[in-house]
C-alpha atoms as a PDB file:
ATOM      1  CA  UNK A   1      76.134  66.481 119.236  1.00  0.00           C
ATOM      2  CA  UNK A   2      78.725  68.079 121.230  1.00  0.00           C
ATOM      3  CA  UNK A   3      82.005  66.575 122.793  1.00  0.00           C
ATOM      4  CA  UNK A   4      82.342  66.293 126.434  1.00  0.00           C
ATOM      5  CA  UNK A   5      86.000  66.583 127.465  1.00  0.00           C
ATOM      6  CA  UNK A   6      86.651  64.281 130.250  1.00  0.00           C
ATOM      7  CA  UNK A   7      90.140  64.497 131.726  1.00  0.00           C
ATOM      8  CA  UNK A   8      91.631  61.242 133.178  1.00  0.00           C
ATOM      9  CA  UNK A   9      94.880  62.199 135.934  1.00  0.00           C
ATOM     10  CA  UNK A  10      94.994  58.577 137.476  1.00  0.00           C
ATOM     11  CA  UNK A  11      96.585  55.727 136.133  1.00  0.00           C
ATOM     12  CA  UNK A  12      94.353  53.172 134.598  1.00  0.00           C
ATOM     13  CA  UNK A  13      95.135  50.872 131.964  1.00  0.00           C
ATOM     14  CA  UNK A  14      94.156  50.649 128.390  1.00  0.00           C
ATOM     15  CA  UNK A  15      91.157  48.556 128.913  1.00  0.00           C
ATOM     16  CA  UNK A  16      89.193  50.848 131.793  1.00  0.00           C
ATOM     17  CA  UNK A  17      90.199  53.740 129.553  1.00  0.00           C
ATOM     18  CA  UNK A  18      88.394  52.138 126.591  1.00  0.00           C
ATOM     19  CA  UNK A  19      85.306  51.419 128.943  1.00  0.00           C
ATOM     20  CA  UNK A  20      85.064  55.144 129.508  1.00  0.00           C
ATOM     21  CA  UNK A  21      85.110  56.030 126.216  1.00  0.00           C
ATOM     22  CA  UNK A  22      82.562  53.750 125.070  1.00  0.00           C
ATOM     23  CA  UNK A  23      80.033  54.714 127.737  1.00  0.00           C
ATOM     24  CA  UNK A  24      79.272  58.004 124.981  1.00  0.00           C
ATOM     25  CA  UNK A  25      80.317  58.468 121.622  1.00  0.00           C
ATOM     26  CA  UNK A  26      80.473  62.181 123.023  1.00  0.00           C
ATOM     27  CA  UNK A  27      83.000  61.693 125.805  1.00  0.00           C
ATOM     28  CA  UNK A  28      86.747  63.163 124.554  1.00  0.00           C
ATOM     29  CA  UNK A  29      88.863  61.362 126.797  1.00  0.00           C
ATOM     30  CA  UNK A  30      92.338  63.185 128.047  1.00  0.00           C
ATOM     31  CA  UNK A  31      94.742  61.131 129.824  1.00  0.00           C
ATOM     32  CA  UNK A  32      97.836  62.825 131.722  1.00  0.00           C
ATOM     33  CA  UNK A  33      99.031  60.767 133.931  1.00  0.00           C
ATOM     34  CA  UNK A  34     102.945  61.831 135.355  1.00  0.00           C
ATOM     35  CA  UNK A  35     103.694  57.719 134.995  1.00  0.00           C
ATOM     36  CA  UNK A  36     107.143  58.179 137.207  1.00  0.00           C
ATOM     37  CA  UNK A  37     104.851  59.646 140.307  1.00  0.00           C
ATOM     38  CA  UNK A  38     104.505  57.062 142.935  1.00  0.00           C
ATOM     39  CA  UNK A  39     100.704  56.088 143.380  1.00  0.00           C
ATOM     40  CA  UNK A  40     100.362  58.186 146.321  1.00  0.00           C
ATOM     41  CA  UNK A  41     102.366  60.810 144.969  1.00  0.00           C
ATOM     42  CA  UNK A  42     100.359  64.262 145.203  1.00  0.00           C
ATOM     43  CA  UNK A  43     102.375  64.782 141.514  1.00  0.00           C
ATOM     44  CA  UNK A  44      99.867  62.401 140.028  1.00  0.00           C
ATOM     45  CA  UNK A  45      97.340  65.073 141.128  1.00  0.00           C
ATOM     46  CA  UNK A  46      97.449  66.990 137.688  1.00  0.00           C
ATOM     47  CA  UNK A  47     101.154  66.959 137.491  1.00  0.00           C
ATOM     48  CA  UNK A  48     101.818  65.418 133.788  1.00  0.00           C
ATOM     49  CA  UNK A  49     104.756  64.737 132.030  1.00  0.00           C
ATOM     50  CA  UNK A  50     102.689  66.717 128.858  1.00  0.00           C
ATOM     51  CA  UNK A  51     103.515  69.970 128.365  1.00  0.00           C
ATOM     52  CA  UNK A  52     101.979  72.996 130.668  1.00  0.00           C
ATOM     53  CA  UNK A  53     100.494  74.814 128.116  1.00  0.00           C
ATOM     54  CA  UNK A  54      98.846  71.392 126.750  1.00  0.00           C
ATOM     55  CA  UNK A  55      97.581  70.723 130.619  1.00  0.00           C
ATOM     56  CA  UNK A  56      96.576  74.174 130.662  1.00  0.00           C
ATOM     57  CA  UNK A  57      94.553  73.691 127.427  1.00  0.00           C
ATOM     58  CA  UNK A  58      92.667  70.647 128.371  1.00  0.00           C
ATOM     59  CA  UNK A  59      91.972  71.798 131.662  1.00  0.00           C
ATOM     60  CA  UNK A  60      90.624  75.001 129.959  1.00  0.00           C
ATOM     61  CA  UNK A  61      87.830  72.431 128.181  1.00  0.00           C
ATOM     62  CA  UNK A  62      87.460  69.905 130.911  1.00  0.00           C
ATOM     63  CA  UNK A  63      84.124  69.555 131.810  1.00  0.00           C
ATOM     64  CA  UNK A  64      84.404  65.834 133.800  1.00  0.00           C
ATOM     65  CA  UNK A  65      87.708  64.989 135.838  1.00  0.00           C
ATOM     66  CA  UNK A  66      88.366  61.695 136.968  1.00  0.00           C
ATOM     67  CA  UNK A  67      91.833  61.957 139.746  1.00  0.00           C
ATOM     68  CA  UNK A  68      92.920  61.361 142.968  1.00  0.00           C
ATOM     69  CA  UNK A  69      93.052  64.895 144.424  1.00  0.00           C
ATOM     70  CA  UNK A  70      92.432  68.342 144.261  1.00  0.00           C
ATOM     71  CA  UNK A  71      94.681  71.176 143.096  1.00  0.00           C
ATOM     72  CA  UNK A  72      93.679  74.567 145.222  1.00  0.00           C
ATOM     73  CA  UNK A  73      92.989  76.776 141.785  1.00  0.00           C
ATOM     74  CA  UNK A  74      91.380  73.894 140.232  1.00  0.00           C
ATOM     75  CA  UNK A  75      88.096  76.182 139.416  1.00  0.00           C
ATOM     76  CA  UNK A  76      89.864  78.920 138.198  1.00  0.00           C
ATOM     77  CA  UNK A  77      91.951  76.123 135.530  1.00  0.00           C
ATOM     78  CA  UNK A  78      88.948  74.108 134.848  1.00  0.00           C
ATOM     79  CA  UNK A  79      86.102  76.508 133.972  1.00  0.00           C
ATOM     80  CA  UNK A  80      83.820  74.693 132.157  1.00  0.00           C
ATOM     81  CA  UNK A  81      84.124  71.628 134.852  1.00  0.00           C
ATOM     82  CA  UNK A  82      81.062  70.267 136.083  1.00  0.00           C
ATOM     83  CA  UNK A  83      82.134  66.977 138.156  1.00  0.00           C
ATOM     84  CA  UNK A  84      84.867  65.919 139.642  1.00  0.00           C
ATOM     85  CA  UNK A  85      85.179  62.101 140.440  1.00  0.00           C
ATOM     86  CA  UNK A  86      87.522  61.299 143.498  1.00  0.00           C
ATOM     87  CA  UNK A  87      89.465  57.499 142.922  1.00  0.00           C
ATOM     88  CA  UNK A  88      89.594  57.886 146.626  1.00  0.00           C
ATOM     89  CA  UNK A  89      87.644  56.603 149.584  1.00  0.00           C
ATOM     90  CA  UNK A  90      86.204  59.664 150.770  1.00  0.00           C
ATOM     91  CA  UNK A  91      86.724  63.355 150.387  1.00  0.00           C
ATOM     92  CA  UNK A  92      88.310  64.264 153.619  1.00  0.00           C
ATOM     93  CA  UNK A  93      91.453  65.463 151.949  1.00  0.00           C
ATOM     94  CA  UNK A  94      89.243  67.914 150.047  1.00  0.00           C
ATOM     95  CA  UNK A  95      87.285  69.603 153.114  1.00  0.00           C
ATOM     96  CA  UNK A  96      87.539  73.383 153.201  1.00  0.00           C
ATOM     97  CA  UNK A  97      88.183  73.924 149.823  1.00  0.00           C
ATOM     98  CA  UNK A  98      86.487  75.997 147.022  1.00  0.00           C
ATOM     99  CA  UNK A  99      85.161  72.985 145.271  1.00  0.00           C
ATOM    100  CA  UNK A 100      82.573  71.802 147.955  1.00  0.00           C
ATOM    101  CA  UNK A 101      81.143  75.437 147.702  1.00  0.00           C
ATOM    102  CA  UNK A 102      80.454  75.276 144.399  1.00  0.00           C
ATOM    103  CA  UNK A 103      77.897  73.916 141.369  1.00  0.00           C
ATOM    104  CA  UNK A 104      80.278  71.100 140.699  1.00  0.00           C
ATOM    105  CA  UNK A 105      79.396  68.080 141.341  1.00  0.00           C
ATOM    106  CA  UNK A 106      81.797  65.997 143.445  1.00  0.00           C
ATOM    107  CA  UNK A 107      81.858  61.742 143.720  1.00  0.00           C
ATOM    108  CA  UNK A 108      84.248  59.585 145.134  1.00  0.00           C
ATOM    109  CA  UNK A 109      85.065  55.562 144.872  1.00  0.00           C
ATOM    110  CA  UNK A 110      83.313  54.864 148.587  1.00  0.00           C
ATOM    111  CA  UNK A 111      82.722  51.528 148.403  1.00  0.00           C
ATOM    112  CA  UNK A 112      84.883  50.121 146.079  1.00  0.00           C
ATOM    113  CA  UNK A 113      87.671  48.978 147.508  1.00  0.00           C
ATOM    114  CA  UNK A 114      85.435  47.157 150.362  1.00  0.00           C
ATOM    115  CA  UNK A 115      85.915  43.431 148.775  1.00  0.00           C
ATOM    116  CA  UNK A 116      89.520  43.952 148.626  1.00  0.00           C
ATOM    117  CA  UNK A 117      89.580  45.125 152.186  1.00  0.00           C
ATOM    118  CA  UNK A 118      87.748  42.711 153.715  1.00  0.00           C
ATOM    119  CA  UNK A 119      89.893  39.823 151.548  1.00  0.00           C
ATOM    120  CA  UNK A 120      92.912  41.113 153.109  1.00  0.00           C
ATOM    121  CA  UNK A 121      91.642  41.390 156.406  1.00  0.00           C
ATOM    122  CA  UNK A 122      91.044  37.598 156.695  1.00  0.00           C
ATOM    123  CA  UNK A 123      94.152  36.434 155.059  1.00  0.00           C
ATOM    124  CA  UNK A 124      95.960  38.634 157.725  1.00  0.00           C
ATOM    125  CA  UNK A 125      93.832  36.640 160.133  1.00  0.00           C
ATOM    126  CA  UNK A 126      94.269  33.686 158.904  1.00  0.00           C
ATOM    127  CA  UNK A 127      98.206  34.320 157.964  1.00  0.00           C
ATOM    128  CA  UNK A 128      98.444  34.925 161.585  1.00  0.00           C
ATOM    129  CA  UNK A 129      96.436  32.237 163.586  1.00  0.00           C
ATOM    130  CA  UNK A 130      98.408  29.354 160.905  1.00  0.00           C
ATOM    131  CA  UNK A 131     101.611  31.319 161.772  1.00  0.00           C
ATOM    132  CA  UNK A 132     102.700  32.834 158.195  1.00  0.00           C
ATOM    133  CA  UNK A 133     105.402  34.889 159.031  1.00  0.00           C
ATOM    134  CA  UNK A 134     107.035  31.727 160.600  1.00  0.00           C
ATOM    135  CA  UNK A 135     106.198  29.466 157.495  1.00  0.00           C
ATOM    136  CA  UNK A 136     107.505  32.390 155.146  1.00  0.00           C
ATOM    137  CA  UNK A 137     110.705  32.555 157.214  1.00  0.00           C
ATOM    138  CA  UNK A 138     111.035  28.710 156.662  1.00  0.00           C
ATOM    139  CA  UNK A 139     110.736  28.700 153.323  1.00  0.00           C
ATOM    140  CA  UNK A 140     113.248  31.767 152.390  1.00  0.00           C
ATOM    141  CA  UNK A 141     115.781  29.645 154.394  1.00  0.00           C
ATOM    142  CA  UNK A 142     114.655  26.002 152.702  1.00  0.00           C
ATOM    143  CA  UNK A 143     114.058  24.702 156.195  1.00  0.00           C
ATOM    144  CA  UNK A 144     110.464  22.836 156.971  1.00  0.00           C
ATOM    145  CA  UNK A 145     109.458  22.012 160.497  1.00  0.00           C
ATOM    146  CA  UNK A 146     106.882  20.385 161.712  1.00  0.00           C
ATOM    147  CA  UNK A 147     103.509  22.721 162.243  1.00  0.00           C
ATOM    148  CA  UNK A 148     103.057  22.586 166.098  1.00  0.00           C
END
C-alpha cells in the first residue's frame, strides 16, 4: 500500500486537516501554510515559513495539492502531481497557464461558498431596509431613538 503525498498550502484548522487524513490511511498529509500571509495574500500560494529545500522536497513527492493558487513552474516542482484542488470559486486566475494543458486534474470549491453568499446578501438587505447603519451609529454613541 503506497503513500499518497497530499500537500495542504491553505489555512485550515486542525479538525478539516484530520478529516483529510482520515478519508485514506494512504494519504501523507503536508501542511505549509506561511501563517503571517494575509488570506488573500498570493504568499500563501506555496510561500511557507518551512524551509526551501523542505518545500522543495515535498513538492518533489506531491502527488494531490490542495491551495488557493497557482505558482507558474508548478509542473516542473511538482512532478509526480496529479490534481490540483483550487479553495477558490473558479479558475479564472489560472487561465493560460501550463496546468490546464496538462494530465492533471484540476477542481475548484464552485459552489461552496453559495449559502454564505446568499446569507449575507439578505442581511445586507435587510440591514438596509430596517436602517442598520443608523441603529449601529446609535448604539456606538449610547443614544436610542425612536424607529421612524
Amino acid at each position: 500500500m503506497e503513500a499518497r503525498e497530499v500537500l495542504v498550502t491553505i489555512r485550515l484548522n486542525q479538525k478539516h486537516l484530520q478529516q483529510i487524513r482520515e478519508v485514506d490511511p494512504r494519504l501523507r498529509v503536508h501542511y505549509l501554510v506561511d501563517e503571517t500571509a494575509q488570506p488573500d495574500s498570493s504568499r500563501v500560494i506555496i510561500a511557507s515559513p518551512a524551509p526551501q529545500d523542505e518545500l522543495a522536497q515535498v513538492l518533489q513527492g506531491t502527488e494531490i495539492l490542495f491551495t488557493l493558487r497557482v505558482l507558474p513552474d508548478l509542473l516542473a516542482r511538482a512532478p509526480r502531481l496529479k490534481w490540483v484542488h483550487l479553495s477558490s470559486h473558479g479558475i479564472d486566475h489560472i487561465q493560460g497557464t501550463d496546468i490546464l494543458n496538462s494530465p492533471v486534474l484540476v477542481t475548484c470549491s464552485r459552489g461552496a461558498y453559495a449559502a454564505p453568499v446568499a446569507e449575507h446578501a439578505l442581511w445586507m438587505m435587510l440591514s438596509l431596509v430596517k436602517e442598520g447603519p443608523r441603529l449601529y451609529r446609535q448604539q456606538q454613541e449610547k443614544k436610542w431613538e425612536r424607529f421612524p
